[in-house]
PDB file of N, CA and C in Angstrom:
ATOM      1  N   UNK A   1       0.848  -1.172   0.000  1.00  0.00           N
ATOM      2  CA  UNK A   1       0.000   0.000   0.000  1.00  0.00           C
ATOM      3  C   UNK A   1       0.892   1.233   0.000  1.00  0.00           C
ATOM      4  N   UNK A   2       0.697   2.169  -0.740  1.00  0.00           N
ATOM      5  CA  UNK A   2       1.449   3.301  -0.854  1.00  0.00           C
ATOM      6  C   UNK A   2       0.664   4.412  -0.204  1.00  0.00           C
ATOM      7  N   UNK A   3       2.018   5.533   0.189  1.00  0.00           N
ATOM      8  CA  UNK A   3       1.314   6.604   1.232  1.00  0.00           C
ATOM      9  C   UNK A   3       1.836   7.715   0.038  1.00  0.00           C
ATOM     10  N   UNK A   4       1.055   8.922  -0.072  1.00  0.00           N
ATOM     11  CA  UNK A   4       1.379  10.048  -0.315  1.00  0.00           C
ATOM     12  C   UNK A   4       1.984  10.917   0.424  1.00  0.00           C
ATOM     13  N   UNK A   5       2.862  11.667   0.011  1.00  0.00           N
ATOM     14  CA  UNK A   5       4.287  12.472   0.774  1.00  0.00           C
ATOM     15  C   UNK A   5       2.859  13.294   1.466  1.00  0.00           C
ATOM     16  N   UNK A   6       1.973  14.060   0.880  1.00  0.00           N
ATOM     17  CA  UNK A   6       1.546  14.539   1.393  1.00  0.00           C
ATOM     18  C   UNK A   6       0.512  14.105   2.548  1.00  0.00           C
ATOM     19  N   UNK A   7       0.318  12.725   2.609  1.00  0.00           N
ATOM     20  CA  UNK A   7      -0.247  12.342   4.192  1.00  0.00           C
ATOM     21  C   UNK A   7       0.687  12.050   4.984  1.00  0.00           C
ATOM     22  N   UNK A   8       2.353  11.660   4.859  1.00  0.00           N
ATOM     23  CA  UNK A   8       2.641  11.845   5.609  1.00  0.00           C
ATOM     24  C   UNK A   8       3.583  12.567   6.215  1.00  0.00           C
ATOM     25  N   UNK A   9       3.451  13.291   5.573  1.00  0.00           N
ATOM     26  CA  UNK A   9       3.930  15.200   5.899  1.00  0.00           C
ATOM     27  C   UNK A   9       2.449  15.357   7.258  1.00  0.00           C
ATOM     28  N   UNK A  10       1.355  15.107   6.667  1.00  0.00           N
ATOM     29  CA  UNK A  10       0.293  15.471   7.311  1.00  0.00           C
ATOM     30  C   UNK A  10       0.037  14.811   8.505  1.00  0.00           C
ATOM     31  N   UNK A  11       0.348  13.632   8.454  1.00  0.00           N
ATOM     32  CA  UNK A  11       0.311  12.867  10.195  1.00  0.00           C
ATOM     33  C   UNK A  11       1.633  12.820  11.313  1.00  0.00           C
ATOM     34  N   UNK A  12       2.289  13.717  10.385  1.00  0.00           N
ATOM     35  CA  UNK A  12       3.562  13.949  11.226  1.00  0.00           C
ATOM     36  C   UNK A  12       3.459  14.781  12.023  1.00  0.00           C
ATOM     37  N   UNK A  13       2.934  15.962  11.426  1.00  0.00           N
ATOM     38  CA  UNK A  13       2.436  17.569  12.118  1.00  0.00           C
ATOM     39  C   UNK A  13       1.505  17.203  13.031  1.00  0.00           C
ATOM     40  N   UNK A  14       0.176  16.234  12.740  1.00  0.00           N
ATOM     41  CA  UNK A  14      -0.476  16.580  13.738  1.00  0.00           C
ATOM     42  C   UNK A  14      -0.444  15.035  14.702  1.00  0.00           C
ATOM     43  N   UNK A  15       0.959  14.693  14.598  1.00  0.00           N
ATOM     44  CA  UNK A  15       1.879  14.091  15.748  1.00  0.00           C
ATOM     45  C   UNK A  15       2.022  14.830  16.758  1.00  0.00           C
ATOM     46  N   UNK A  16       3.391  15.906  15.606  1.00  0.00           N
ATOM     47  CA  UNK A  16       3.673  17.062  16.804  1.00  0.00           C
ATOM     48  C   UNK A  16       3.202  17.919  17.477  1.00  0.00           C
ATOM     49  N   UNK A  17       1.894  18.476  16.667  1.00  0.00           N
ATOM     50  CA  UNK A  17       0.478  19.273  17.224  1.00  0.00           C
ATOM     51  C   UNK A  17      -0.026  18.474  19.084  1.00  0.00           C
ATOM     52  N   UNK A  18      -0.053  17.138  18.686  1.00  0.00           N
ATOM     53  CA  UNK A  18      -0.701  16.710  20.046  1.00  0.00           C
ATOM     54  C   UNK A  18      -0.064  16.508  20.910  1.00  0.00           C
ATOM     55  N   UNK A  19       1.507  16.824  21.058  1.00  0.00           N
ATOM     56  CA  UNK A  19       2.392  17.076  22.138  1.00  0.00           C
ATOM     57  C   UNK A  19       2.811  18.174  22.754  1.00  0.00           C
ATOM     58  N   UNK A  20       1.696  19.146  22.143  1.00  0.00           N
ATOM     59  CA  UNK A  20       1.700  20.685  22.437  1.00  0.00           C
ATOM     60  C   UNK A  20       1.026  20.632  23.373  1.00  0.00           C
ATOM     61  N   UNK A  21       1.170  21.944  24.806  1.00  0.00           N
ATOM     62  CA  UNK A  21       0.360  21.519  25.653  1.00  0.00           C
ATOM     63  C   UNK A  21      -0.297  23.390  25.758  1.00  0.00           C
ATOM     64  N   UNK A  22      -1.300  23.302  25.178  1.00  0.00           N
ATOM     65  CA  UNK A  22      -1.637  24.842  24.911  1.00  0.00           C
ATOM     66  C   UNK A  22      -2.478  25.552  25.642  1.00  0.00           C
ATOM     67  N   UNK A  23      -2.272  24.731  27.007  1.00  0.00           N
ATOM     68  CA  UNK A  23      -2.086  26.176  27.834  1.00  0.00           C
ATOM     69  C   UNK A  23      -1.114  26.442  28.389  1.00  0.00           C
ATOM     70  N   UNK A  24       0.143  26.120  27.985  1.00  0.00           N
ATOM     71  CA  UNK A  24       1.673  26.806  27.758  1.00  0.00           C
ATOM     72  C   UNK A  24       1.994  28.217  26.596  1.00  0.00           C
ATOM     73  N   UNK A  25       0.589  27.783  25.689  1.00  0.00           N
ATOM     74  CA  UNK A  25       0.960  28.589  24.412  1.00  0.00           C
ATOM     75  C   UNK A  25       0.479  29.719  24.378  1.00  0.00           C
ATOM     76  N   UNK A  26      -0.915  29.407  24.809  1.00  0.00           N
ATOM     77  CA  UNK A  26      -2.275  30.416  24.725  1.00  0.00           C
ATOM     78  C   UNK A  26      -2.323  30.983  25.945  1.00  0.00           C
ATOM     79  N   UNK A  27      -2.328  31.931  26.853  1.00  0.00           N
ATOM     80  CA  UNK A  27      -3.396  32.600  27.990  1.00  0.00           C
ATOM     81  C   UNK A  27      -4.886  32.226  27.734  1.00  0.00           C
ATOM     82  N   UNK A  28      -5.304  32.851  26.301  1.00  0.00           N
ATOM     83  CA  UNK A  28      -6.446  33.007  26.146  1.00  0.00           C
ATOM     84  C   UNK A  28      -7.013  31.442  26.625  1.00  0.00           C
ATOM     85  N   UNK A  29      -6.671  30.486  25.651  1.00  0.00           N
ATOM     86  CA  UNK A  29      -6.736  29.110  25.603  1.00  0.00           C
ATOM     87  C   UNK A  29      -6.779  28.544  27.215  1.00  0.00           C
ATOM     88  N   UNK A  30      -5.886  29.067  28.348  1.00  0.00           N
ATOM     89  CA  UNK A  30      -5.640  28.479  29.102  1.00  0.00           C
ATOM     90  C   UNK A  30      -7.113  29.027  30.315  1.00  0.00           C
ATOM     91  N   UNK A  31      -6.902  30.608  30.167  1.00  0.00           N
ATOM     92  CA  UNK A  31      -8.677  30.796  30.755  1.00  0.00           C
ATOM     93  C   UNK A  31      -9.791  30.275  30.484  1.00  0.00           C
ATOM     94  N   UNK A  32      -9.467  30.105  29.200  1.00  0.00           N
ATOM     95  CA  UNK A  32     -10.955  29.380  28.644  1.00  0.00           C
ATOM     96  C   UNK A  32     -11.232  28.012  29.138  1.00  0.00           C
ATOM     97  N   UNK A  33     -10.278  27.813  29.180  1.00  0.00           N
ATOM     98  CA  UNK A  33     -10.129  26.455  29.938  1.00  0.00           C
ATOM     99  C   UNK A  33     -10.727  26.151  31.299  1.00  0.00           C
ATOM    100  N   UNK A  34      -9.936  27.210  31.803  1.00  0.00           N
ATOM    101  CA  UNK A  34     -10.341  27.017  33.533  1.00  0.00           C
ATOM    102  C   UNK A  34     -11.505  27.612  33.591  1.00  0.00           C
ATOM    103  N   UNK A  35     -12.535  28.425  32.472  1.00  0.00           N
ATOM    104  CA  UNK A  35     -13.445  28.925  32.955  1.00  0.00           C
ATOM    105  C   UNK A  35     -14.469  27.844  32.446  1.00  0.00           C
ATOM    106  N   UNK A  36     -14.318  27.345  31.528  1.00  0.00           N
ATOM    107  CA  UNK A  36     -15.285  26.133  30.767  1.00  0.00           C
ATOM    108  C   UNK A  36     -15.019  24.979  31.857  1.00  0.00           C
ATOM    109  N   UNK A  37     -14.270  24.487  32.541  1.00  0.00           N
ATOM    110  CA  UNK A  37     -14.182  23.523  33.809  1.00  0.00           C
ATOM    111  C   UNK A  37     -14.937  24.376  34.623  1.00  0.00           C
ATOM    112  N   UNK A  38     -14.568  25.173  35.404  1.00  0.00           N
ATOM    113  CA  UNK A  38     -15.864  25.891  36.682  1.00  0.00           C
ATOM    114  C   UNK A  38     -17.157  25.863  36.099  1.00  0.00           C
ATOM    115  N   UNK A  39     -17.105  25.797  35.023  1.00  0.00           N
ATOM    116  CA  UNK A  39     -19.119  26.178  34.524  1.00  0.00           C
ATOM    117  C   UNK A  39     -19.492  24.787  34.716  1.00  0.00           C
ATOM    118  N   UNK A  40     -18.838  23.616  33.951  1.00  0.00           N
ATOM    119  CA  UNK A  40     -19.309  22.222  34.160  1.00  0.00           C
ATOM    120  C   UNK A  40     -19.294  21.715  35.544  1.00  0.00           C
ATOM    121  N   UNK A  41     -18.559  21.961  36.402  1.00  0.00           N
ATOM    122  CA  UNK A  41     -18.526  22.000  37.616  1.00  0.00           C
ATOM    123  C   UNK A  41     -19.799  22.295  38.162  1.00  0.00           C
ATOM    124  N   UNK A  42     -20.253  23.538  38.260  1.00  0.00           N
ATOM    125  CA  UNK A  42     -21.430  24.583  38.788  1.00  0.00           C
ATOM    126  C   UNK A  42     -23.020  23.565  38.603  1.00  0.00           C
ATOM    127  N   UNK A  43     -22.323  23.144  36.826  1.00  0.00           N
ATOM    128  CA  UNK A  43     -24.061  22.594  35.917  1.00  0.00           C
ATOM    129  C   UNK A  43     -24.291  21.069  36.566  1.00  0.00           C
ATOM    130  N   UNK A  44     -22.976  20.710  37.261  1.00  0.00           N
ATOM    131  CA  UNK A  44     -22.815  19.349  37.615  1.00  0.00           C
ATOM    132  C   UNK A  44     -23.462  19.340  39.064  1.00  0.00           C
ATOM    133  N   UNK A  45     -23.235  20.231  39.732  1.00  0.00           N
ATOM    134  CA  UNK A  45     -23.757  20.456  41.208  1.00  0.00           C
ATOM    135  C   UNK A  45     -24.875  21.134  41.127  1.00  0.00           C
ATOM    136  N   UNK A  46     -25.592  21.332  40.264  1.00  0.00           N
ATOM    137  CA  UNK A  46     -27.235  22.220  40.128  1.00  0.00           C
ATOM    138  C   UNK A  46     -27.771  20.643  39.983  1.00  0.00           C
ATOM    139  N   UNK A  47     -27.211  19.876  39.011  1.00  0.00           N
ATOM    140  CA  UNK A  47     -27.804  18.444  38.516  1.00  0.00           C
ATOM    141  C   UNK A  47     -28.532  17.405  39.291  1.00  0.00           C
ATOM    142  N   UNK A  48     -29.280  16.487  39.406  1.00  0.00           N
ATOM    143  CA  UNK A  48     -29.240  15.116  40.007  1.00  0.00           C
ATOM    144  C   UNK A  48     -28.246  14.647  39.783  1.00  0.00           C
ATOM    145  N   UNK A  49     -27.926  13.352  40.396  1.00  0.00           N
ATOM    146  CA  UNK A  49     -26.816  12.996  39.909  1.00  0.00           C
ATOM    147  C   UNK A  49     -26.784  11.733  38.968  1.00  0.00           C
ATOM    148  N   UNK A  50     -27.892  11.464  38.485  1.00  0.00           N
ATOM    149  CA  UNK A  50     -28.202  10.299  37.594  1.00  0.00           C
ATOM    150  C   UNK A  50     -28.089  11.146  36.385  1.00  0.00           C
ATOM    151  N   UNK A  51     -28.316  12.535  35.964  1.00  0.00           N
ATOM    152  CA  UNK A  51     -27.957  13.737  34.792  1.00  0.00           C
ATOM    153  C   UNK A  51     -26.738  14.140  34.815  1.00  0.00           C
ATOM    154  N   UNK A  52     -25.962  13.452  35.595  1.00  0.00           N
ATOM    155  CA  UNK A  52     -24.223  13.840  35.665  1.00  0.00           C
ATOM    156  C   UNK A  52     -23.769  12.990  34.070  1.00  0.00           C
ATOM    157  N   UNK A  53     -23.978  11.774  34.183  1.00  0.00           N
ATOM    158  CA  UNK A  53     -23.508  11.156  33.437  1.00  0.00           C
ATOM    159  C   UNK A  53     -24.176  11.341  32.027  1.00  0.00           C
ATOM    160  N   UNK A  54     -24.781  11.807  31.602  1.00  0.00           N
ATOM    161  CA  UNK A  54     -25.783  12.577  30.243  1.00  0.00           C
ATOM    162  C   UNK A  54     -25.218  13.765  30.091  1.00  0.00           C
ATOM    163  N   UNK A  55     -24.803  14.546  30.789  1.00  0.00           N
ATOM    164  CA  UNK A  55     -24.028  15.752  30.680  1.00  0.00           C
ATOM    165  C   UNK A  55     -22.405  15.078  30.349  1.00  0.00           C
ATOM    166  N   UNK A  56     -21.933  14.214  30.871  1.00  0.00           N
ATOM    167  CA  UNK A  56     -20.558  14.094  30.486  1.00  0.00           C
ATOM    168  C   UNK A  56     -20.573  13.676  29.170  1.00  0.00           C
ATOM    169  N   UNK A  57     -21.543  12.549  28.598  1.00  0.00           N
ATOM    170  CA  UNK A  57     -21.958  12.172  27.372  1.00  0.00           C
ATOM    171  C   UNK A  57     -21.551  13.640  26.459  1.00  0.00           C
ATOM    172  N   UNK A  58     -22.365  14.152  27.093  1.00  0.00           N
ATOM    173  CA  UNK A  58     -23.228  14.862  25.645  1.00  0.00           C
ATOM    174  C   UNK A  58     -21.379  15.849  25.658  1.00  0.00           C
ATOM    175  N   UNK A  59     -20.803  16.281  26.812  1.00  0.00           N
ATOM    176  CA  UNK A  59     -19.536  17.283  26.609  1.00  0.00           C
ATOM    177  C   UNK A  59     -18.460  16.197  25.913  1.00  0.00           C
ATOM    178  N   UNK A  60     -18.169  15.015  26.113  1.00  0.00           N
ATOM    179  CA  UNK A  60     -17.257  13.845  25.025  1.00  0.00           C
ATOM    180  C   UNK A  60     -17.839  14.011  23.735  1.00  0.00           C
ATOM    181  N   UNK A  61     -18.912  13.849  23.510  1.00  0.00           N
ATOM    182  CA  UNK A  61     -19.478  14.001  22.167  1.00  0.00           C
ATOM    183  C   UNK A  61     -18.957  15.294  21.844  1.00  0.00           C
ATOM    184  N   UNK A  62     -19.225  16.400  22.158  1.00  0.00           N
ATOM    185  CA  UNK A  62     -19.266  17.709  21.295  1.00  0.00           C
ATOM    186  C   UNK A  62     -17.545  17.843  21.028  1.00  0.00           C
ATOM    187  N   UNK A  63     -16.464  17.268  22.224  1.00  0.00           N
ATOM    188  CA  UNK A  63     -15.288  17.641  22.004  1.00  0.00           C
ATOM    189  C   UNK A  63     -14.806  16.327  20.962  1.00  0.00           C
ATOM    190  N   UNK A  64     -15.495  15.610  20.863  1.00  0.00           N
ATOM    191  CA  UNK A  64     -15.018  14.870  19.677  1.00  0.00           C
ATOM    192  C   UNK A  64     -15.735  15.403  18.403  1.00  0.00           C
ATOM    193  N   UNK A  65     -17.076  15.879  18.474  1.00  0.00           N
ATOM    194  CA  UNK A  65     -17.276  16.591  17.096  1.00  0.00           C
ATOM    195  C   UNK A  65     -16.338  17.889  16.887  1.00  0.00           C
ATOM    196  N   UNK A  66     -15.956  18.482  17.532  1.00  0.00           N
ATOM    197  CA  UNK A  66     -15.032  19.768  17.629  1.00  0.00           C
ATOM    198  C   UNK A  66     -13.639  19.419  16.749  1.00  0.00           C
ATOM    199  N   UNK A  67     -13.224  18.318  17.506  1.00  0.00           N
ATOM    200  CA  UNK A  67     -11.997  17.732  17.135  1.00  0.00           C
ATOM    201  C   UNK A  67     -12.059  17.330  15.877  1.00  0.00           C
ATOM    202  N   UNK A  68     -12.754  16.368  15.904  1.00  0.00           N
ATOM    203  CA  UNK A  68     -13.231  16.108  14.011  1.00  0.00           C
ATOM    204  C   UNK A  68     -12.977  17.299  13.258  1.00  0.00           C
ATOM    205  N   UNK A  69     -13.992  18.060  13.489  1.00  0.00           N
ATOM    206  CA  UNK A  69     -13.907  19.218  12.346  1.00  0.00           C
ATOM    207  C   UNK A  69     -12.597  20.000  12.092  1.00  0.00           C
ATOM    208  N   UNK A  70     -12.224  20.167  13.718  1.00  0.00           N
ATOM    209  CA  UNK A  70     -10.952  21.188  13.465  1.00  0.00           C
ATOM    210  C   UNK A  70      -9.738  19.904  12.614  1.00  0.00           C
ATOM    211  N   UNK A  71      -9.889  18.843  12.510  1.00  0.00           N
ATOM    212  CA  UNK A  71      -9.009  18.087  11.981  1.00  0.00           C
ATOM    213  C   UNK A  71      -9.483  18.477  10.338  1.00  0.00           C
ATOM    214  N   UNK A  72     -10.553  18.385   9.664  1.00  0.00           N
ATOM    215  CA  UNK A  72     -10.690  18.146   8.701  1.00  0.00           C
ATOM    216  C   UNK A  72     -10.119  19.604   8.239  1.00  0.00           C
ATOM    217  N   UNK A  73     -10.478  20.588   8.674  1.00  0.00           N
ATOM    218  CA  UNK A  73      -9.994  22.451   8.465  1.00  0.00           C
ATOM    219  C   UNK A  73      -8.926  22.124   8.110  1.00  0.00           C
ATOM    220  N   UNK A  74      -7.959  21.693   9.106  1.00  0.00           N
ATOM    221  CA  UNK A  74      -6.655  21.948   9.091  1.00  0.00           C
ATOM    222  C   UNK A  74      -6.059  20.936   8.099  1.00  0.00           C
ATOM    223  N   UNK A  75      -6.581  19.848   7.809  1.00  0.00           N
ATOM    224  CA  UNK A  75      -6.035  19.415   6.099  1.00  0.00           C
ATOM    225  C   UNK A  75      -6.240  19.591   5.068  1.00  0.00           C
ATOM    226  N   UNK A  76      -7.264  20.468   5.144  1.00  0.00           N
ATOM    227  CA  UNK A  76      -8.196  20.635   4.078  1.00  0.00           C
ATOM    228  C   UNK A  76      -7.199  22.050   3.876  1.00  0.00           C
ATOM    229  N   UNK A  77      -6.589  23.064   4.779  1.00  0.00           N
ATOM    230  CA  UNK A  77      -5.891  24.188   4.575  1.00  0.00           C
ATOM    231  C   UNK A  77      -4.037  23.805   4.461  1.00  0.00           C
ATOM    232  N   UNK A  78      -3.799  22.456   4.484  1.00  0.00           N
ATOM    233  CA  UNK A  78      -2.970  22.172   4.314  1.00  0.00           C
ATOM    234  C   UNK A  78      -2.570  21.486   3.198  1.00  0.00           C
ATOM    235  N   UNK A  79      -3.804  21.228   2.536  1.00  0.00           N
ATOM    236  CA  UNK A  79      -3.765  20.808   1.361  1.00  0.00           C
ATOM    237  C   UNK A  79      -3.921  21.908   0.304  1.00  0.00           C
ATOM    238  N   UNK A  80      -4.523  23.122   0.347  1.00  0.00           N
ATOM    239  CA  UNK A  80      -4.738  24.041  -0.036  1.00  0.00           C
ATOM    240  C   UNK A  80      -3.347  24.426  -0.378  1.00  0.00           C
ATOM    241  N   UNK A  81      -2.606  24.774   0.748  1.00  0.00           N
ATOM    242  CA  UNK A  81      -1.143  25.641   0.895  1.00  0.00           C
ATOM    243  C   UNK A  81      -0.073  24.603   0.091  1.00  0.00           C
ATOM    244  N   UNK A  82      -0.429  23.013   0.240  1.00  0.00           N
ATOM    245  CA  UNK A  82       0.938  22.337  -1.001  1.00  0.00           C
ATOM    246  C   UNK A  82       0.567  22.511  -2.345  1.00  0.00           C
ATOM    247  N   UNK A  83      -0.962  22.665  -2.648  1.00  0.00           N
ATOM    248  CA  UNK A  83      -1.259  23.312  -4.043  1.00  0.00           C
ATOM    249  C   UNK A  83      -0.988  24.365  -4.465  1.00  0.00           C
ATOM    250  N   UNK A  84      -0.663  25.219  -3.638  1.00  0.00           N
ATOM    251  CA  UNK A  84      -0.351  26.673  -3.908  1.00  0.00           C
ATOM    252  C   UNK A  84       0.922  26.962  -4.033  1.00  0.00           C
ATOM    253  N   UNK A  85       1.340  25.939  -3.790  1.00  0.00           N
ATOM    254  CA  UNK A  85       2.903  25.817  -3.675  1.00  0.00           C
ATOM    255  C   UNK A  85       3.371  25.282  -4.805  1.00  0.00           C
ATOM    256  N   UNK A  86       3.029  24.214  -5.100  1.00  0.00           N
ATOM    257  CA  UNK A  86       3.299  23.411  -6.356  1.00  0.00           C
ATOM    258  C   UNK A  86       2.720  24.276  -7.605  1.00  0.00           C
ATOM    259  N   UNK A  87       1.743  24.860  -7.916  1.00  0.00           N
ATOM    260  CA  UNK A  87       1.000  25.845  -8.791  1.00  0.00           C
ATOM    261  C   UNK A  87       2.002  26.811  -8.802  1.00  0.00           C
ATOM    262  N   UNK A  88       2.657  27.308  -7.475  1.00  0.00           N
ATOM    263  CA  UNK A  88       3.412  28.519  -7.589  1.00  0.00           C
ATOM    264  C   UNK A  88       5.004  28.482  -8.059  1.00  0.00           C
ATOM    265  N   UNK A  89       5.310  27.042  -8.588  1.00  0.00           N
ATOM    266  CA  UNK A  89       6.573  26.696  -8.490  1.00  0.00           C
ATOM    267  C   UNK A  89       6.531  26.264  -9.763  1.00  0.00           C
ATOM    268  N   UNK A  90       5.466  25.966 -10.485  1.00  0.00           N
ATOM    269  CA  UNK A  90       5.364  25.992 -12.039  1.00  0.00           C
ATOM    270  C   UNK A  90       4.364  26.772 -12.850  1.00  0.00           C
ATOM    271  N   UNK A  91       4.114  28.140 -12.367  1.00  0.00           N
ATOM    272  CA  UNK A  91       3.592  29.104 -12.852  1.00  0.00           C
ATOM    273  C   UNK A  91       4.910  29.581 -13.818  1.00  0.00           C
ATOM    274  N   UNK A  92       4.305  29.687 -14.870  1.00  0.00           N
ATOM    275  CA  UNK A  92       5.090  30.729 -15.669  1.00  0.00           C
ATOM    276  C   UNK A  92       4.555  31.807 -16.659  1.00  0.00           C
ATOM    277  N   UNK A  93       5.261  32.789 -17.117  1.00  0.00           N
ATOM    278  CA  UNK A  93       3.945  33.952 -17.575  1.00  0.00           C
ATOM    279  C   UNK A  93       3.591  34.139 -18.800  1.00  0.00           C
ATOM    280  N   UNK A  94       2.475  34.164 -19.458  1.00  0.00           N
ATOM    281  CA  UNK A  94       1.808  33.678 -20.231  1.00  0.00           C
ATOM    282  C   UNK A  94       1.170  34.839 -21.353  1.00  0.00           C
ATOM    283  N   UNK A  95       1.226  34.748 -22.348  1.00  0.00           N
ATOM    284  CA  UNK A  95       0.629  35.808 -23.230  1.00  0.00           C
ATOM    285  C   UNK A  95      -0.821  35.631 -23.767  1.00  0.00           C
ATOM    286  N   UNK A  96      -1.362  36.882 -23.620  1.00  0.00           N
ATOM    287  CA  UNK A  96      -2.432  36.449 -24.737  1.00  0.00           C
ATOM    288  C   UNK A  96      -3.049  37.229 -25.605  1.00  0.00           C
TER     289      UNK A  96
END
């Protein structure tokens, strides 16, 4: 089975992407963080506690739909940028 340079150019990066720990990187990222934990916290202690576990559901779900998408963006713009590259590296100028 053969791989294209360009997938694995692409699973390399987002190798190194997931050893980033970004709330080292971000502030913003890192409040958001601690403020999106205190809210689930808060919604968890308003709850029964048989709706604890339907709430954790439903927050795994959304951060795996999140994740999904932001995965597909980011190849989909990385695929964009080696076309633009390759287009830009055999552009030549043209009369008409």
């Amino acid at each position: 089975m053969t791989t294209s340079i360009l997938n694995l150019v692409t699973k390399a990066l987002e190798l190194e992407q997931e050893c980033l720990a970004l709330e080292e990187l971000s502030s913003e990222y890192c409040y958001a963080q601690q403020n999106a934990q205190q809210l689930k916290e808060e919604i968890l202690n308003l709850l029964p506690p048989d709706k604890n576990k339907t709430l954790t559901l439903l927050d795994e779900k959304y951060i795996t739909m999140f994740s999904a998408g932001t995965s597909v963006y980011y190849r989909q713009g990385f695929a964009d940028a080696i076309r633009l590259l390759a287009e830009s590296l055999t552009w030549g100028p043209t009369r008409d």
